[in-house]
N, C-alpha and C. Protein backbone atom coordinates (compact mmCIF):
# COMPACT_ATOMS: atom_id res chain seq x y z
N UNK A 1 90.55 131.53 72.48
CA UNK A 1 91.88 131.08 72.14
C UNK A 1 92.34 131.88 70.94
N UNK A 2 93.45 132.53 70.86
CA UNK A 2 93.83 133.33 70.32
C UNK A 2 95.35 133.04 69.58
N UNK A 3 94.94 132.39 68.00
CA UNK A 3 96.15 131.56 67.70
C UNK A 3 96.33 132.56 66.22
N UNK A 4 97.64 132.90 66.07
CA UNK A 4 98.07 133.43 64.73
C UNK A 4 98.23 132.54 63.47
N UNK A 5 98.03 131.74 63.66
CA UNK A 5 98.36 130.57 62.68
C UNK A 5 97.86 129.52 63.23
N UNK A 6 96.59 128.64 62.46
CA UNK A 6 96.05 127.49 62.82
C UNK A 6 97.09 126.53 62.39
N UNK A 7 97.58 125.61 62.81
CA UNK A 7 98.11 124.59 62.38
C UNK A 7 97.47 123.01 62.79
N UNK A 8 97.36 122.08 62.32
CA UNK A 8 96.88 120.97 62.79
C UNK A 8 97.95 120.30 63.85
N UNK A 9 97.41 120.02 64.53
CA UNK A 9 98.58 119.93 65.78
C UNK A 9 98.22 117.32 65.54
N UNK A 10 99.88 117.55 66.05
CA UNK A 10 99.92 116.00 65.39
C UNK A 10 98.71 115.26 66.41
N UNK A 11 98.40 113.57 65.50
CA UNK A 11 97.82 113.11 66.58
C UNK A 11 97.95 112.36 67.62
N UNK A 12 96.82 112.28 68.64
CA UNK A 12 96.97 112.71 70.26
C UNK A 12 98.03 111.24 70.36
N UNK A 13 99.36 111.75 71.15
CA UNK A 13 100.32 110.80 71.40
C UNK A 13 101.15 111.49 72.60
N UNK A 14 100.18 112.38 73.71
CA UNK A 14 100.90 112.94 74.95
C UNK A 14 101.55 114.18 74.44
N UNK A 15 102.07 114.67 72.68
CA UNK A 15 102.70 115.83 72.63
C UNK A 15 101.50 116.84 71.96
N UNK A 16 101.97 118.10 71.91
CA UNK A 16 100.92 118.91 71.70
C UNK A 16 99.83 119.77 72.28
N UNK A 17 98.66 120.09 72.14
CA UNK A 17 97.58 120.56 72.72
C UNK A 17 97.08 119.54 73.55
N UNK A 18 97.03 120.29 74.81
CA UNK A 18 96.22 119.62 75.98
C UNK A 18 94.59 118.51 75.79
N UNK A 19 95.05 117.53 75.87
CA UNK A 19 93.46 116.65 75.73
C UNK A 19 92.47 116.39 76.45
N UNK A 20 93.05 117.44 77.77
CA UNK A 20 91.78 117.40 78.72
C UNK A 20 90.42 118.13 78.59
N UNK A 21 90.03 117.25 78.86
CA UNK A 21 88.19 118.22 78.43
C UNK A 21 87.92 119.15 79.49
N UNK A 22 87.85 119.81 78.93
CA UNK A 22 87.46 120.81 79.94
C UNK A 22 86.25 122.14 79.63
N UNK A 23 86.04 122.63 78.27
CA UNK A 23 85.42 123.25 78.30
C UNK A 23 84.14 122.30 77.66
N UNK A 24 82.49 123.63 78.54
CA UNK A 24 81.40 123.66 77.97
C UNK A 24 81.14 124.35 76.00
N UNK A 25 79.95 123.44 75.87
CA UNK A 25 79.57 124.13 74.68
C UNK A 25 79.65 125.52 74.18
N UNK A 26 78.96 125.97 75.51
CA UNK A 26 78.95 127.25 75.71
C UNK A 26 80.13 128.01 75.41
N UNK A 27 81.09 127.33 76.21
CA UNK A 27 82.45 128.52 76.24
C UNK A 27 83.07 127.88 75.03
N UNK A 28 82.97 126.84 74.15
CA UNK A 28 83.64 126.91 72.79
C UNK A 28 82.77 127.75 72.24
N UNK A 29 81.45 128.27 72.23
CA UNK A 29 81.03 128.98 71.01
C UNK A 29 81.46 130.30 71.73
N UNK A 30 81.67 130.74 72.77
CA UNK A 30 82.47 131.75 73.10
C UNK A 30 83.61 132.11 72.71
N UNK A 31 84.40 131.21 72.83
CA UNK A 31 85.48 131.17 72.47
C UNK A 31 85.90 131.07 70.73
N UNK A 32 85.09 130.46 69.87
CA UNK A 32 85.21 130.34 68.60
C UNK A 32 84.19 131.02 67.75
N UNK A 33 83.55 131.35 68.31
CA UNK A 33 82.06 132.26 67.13
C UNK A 33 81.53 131.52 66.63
N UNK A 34 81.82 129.90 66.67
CA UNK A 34 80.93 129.29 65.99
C UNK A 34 79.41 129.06 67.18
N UNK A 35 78.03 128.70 66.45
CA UNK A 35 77.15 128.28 67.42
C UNK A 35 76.95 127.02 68.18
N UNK A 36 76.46 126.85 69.03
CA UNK A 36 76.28 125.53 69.31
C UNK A 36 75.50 124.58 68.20
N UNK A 37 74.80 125.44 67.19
CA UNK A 37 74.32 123.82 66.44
C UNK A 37 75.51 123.49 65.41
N UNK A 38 76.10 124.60 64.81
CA UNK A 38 77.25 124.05 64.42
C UNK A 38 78.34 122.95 64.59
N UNK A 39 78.61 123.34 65.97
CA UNK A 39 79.52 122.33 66.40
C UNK A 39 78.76 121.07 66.92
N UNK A 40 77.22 121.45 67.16
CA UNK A 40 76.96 119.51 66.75
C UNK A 40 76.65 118.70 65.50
N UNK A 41 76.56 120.36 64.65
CA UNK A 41 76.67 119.67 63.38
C UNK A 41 78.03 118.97 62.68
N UNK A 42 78.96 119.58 63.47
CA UNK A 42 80.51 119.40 62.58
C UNK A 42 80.14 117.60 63.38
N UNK A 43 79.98 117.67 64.75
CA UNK A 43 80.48 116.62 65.37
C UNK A 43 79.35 115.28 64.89
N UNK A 44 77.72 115.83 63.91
CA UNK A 44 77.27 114.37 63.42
C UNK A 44 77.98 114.38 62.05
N UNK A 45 78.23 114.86 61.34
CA UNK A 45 78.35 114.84 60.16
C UNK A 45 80.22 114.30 60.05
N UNK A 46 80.48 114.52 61.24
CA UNK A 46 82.68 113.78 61.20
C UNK A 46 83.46 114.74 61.15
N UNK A 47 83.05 116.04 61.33
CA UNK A 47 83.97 117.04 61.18
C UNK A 47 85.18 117.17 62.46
N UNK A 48 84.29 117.12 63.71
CA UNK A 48 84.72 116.62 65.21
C UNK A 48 84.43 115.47 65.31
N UNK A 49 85.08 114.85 66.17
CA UNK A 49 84.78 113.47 67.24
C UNK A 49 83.94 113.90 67.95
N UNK A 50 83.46 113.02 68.68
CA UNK A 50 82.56 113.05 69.56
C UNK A 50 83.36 113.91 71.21
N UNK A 51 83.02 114.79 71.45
CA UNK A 51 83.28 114.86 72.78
C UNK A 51 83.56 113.88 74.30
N UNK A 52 84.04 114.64 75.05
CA UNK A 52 83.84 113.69 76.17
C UNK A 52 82.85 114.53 76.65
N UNK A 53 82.06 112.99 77.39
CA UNK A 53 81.19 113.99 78.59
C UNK A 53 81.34 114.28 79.68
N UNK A 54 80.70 115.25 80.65
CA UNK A 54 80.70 115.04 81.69
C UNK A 54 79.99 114.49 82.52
N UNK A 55 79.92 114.17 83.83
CA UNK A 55 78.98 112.76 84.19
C UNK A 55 77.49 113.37 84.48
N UNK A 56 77.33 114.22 83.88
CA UNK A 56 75.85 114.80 83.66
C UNK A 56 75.50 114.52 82.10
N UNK A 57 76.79 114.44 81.28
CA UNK A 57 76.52 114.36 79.81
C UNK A 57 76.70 115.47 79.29
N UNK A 58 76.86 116.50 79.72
CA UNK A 58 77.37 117.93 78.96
C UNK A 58 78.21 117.64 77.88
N UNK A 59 79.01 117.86 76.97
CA UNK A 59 79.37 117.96 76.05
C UNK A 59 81.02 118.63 76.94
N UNK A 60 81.99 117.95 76.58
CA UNK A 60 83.21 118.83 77.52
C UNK A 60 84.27 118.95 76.36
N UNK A 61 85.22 119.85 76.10
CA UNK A 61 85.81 120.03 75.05
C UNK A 61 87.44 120.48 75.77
N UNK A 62 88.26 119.92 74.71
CA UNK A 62 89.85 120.15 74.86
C UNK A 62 90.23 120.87 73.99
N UNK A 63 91.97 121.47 74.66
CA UNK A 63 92.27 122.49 73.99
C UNK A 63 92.43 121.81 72.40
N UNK A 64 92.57 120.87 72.34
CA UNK A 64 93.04 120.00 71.19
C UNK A 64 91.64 120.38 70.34
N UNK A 65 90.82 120.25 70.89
CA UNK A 65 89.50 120.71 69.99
C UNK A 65 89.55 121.78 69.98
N UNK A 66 89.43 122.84 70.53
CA UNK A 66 89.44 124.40 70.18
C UNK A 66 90.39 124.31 69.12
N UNK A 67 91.53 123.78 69.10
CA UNK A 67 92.51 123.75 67.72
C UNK A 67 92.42 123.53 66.72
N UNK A 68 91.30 122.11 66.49
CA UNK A 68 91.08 121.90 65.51
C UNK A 68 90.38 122.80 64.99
N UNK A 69 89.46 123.24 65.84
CA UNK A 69 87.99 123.93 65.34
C UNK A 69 88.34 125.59 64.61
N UNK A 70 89.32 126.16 65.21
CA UNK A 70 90.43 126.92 64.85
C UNK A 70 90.59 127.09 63.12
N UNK A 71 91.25 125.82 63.03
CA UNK A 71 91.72 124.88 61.92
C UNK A 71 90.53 124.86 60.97
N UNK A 72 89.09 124.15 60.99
CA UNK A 72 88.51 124.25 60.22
C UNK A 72 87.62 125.56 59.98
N UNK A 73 87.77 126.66 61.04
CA UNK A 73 87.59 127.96 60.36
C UNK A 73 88.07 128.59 59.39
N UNK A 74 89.78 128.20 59.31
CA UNK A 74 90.65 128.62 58.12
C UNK A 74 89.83 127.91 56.70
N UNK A 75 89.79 126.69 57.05
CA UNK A 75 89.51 126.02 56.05
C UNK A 75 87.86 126.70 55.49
N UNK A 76 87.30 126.70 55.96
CA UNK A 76 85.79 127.61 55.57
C UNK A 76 85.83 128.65 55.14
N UNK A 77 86.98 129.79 55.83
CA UNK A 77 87.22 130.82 55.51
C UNK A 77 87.68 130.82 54.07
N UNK A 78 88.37 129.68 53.33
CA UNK A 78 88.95 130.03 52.05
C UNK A 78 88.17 128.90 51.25
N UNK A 79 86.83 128.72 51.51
CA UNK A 79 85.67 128.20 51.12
C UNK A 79 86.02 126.94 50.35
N UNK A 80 86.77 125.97 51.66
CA UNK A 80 86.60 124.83 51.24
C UNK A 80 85.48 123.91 51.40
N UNK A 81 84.98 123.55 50.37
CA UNK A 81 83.83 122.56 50.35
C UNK A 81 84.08 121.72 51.64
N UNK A 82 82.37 121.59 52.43
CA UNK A 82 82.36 120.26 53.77
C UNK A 82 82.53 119.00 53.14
N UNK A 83 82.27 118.41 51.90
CA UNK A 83 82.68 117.39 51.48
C UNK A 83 84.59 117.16 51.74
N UNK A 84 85.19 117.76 51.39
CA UNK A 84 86.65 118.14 51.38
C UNK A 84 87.00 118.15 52.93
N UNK A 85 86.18 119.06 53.75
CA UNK A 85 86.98 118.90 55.54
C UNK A 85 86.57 117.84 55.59
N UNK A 86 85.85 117.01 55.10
CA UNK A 86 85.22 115.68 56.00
C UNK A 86 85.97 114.62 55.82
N UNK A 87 86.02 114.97 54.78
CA UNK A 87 87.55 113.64 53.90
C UNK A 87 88.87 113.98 54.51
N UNK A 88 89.14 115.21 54.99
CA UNK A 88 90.59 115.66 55.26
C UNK A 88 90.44 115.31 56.98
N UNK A 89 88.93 114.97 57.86
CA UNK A 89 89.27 114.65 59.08
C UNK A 89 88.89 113.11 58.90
N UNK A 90 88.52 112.65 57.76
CA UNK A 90 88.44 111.12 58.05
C UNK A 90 89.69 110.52 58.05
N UNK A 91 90.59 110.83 57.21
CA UNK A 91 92.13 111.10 56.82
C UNK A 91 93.04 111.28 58.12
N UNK A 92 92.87 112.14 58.72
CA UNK A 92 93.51 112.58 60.15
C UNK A 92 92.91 111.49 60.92
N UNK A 93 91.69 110.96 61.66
CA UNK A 93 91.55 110.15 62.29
C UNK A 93 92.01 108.82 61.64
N UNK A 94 92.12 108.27 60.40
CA UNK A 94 92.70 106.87 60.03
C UNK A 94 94.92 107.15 60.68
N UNK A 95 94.81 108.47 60.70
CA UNK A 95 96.41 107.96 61.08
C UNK A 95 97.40 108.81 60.35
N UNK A 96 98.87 108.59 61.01
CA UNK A 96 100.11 109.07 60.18
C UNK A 96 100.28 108.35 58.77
N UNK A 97 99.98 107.20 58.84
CA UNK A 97 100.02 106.88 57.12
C UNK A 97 99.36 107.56 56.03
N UNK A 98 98.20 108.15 56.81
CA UNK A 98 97.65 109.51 55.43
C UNK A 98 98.20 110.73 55.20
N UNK A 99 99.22 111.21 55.95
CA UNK A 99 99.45 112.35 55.62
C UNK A 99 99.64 112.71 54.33
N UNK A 100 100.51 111.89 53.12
CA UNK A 100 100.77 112.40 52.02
C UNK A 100 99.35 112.78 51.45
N UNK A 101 98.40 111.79 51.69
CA UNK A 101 96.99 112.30 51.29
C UNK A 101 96.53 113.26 51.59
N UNK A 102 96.76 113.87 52.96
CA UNK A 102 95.91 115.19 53.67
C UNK A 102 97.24 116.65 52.71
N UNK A 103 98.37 115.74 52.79
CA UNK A 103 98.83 117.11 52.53
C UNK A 103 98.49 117.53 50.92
N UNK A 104 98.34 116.40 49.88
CA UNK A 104 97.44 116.62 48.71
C UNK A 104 96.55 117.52 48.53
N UNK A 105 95.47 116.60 49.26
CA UNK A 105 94.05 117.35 49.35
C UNK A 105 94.32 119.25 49.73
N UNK A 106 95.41 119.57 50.43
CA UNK A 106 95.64 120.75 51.29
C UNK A 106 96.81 121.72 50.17
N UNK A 107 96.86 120.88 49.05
CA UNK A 107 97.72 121.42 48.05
C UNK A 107 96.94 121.79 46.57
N UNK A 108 95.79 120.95 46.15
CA UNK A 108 95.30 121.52 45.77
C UNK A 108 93.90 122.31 45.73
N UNK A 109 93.73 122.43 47.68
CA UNK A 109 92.89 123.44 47.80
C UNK A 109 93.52 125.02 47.85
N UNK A 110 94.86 124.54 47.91
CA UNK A 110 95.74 125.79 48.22
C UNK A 110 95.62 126.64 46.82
N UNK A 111 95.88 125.59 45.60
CA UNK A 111 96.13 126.44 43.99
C UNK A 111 94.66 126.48 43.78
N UNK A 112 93.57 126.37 44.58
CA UNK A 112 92.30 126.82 44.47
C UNK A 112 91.93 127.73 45.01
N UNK A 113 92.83 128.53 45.77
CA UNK A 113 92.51 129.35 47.18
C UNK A 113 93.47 130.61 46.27
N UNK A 114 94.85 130.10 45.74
CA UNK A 114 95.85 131.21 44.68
C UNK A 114 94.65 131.66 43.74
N UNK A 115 93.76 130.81 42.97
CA UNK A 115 93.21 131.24 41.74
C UNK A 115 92.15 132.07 41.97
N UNK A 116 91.94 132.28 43.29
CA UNK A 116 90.19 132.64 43.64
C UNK A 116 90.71 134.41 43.83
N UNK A 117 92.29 134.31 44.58
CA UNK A 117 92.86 135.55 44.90
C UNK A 117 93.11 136.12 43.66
N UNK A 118 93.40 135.71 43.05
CA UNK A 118 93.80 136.30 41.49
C UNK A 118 93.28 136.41 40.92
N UNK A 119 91.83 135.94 40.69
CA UNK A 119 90.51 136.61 40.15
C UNK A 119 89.91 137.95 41.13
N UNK A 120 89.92 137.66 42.42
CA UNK A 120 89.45 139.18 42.83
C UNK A 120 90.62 140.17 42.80
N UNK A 121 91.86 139.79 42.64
CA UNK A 121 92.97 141.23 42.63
C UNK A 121 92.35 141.57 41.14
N UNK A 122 92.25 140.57 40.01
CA UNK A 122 91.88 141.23 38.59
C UNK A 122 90.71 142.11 38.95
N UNK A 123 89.34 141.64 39.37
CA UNK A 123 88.26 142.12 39.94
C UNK A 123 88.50 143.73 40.89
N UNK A 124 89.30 143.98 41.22
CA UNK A 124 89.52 144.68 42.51
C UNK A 124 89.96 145.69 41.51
N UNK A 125 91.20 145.73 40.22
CA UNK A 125 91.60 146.49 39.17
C UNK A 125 90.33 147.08 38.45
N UNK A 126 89.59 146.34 38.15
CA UNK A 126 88.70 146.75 37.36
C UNK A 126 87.15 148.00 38.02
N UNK A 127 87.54 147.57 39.36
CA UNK A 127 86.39 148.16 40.62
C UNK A 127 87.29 149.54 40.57
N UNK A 128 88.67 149.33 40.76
CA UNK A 128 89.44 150.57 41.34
C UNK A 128 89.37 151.74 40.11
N UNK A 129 89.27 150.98 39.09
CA UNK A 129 89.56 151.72 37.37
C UNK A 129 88.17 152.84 37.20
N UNK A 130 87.09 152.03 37.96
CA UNK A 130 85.40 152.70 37.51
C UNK A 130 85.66 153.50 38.38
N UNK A 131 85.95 153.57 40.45
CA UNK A 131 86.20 154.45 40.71
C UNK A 131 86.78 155.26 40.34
N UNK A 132 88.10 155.66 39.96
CA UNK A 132 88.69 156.46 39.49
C UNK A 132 87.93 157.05 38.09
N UNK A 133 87.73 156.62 37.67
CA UNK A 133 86.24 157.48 36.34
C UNK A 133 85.60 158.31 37.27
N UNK A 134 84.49 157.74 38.08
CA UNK A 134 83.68 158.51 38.86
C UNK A 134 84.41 159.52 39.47
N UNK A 135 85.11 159.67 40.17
CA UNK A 135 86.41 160.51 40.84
C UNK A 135 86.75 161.77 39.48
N UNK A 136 87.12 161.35 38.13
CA UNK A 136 87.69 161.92 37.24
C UNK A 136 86.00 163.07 36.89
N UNK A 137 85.05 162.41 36.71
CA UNK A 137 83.80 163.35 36.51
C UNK A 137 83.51 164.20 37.04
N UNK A 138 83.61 163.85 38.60
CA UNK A 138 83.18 165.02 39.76
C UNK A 138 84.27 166.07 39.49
N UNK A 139 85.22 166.14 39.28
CA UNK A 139 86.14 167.14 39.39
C UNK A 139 85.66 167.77 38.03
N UNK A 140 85.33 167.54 36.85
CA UNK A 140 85.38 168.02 36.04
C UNK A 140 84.27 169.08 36.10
């Protein structure tokens, strides 16, 4: 699944991402790079719900889950603590009355996510400065 922008898609009320289960384990870690123990780790620890099964018990997954899962890649990617996704999907499963809370939590991971960039652009000046020394020697 190939999304330019994760967004949390609202909850399940018929609009949105498809809630039919349909894919194997398999083809979400295909599909997402994550592994299969991962995603049974997200799913003991509350990160996911529980799947549906299939009547063998397979593990069956919706597009609604590929979305989320989407979703908490961003969130890893800009190294938000699992304490923090876990609270931000306990939050999403209690309901629309949390949003002001989720969008909190998602505001100041954001001026945590600005400050981290603005220490490596300083970082990145100071890398680019030594290259350019090294660069300035060889020629000489």
């Amino acid at each position: 699944m190939s999304l330019a922008i994760a967004v949390e898609q609202p909850e399940p009320d018929g609009s949105g991402a498809d809630d039919t289960p349909r894919y194997t384990i398999g083809e979400v870690v295909a599909r997402t790079g994550l592994t299969a123990h991962t995603l049974r780790w997200y799913e003991r620890i509350g990160l996911l719900e529980h799947p549906a099964r299939s009547h063998s018990g397979q593990r069956r997954f919706s597009d609604r889950d590929l979305e989320w899962l989407v979703f908490l890649g961003k969130l890893r990617l800009t190294a938000m603590p699992v304490a923090d996704m876990v609270r931000y999907a306990d939050l999403r499963r209690e309901g629309e009355h949390t949003a002001a809370a989720r969008q909190e939590l998602l505001m100041e991971h954001r001026d945590e996510v600005r400050q981290r960039i603005a220490d490596l652009q300083a970082t990145l000046l100071i890398i680019d400065h030594k290259i350019a020394l090294y660069a300035e020697r060889q020629q000489s």
